[in-house]
Protein backbone atom coordinates (compact mmCIF):
# COMPACT_ATOMS: atom_id res chain seq x y z
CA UNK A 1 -90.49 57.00 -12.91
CA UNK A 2 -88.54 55.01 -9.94
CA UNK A 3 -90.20 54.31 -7.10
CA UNK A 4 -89.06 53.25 -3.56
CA UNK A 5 -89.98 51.75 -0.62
CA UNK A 6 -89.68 54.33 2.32
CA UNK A 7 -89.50 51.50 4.92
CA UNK A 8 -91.25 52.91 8.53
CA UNK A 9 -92.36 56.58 8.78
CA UNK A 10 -90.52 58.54 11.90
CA UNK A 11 -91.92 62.48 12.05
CA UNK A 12 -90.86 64.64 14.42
CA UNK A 13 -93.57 65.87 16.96
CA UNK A 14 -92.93 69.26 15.90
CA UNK A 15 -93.34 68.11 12.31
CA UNK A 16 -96.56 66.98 13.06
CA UNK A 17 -98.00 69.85 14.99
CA UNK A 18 -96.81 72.06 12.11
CA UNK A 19 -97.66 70.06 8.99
CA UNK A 20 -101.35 69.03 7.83
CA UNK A 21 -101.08 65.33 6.93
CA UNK A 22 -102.20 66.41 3.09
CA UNK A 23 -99.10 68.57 3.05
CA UNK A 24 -97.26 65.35 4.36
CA UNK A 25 -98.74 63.23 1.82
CA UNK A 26 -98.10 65.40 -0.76
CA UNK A 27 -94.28 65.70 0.31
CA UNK A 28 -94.02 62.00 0.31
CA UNK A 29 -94.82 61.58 -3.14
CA UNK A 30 -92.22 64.02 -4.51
CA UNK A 31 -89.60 62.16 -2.57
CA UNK A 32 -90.77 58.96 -3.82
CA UNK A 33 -90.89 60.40 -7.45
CA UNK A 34 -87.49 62.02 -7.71
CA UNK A 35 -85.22 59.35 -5.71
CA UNK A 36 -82.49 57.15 -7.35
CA UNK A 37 -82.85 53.89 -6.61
CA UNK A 38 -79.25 53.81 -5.22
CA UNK A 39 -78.54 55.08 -1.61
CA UNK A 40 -80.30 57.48 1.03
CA UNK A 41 -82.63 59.49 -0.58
CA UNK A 42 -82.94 63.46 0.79
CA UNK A 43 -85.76 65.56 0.11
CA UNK A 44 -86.53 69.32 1.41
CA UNK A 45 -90.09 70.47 1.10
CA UNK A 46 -92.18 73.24 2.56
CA UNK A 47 -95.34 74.36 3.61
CA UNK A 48 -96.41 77.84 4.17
CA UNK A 49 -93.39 79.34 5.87
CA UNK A 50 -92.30 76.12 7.65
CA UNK A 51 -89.54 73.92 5.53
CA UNK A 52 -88.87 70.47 6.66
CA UNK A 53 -86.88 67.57 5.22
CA UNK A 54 -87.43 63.85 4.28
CA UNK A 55 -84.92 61.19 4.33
CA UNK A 56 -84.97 57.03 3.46
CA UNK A 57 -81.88 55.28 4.94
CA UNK A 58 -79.85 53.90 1.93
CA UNK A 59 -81.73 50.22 3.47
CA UNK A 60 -84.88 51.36 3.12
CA UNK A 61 -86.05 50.85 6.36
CA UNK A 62 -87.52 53.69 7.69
CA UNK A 63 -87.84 57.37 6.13
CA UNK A 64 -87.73 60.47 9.15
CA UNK A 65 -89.79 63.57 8.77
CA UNK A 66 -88.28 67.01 10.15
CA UNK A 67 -88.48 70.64 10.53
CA UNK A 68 -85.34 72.45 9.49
């Protein structure tokens, strides 16, 4: 299974007043799981009724958290 770095972790406020952190966690591992090793890496997730995205730069540098 590949695994990534997701570099620095950048939620949206919404995000967080929306999404329990286990729901978070949980997200973060699925991204991690199913990304390629090569370029950004785009998840979509959701919890409850509320579906919000993940994203690592193609660097690895930082990974943002949305609602969307």
């Amino acid at each position: 299974m590949p695994r990534i770095r997701t570099g620095q972790l950048k939620a949206d406020p919404s995000f967080l007043d929306a999404v329990p952190r286990s729901a978070m966690i949980a997200a973060l591992r699925v991204h991690v799981a199913e990304a390629d090793r090569r370029g950004p890496v785009r998840t979509d997730h959701h919890y409850g009724r509320t579906d919000f995205h993940l994203e690592t730069d193609a660097e690895r540098r930082s990974t943002k958290i949305w609602i969307g």
